[in-house]
Protein backbone atom coordinates (compact mmCIF):
# COMPACT_ATOMS: atom_id res chain seq x y z
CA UNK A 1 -25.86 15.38 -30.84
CA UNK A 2 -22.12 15.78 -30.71
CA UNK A 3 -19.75 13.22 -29.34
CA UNK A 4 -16.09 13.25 -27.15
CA UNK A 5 -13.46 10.87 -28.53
CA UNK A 6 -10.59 9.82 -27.15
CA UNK A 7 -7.94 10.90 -29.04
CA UNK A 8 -5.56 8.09 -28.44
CA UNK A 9 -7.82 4.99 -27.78
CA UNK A 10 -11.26 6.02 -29.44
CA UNK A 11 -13.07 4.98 -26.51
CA UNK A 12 -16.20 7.46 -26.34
CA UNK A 13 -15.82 9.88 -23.35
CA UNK A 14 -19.14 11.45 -23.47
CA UNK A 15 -22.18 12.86 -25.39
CA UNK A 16 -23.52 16.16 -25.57
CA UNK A 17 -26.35 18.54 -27.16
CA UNK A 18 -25.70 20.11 -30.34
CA UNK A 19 -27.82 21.15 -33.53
CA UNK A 20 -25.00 19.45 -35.48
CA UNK A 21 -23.92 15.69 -35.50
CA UNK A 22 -20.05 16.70 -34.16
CA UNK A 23 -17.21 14.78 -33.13
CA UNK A 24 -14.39 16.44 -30.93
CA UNK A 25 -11.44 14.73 -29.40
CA UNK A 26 -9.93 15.24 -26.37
CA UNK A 27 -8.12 12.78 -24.05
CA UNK A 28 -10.01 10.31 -21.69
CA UNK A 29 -9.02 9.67 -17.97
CA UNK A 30 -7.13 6.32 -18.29
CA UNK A 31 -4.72 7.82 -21.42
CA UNK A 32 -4.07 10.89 -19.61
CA UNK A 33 -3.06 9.01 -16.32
CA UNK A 34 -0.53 6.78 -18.21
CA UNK A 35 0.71 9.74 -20.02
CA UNK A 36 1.51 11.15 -16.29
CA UNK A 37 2.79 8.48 -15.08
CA UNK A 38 5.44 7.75 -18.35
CA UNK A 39 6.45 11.28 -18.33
CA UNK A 40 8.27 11.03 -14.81
């Protein structure tokens, strides 16, 4: 079972089917709206 991280907050994303216990990180919804929004 493999897991999707937030990379900035840590909040778990989602889970997904692997033979392998893996962790991946990516960027949830709520970060990567306040990244938008501080960018302009």
């Amino acid at each position: 079972m493999g897991t999707i991280v937030c990379q900035k907050c840590d909040a778990t994303i989602s889970h997904f089917e692997d033979e392998k216990v893996t962790k991946l990180y990516a960027q949830c919804p709520g970060c990567h709206d306040k990244n938008k929004q501080t960018k302009r």
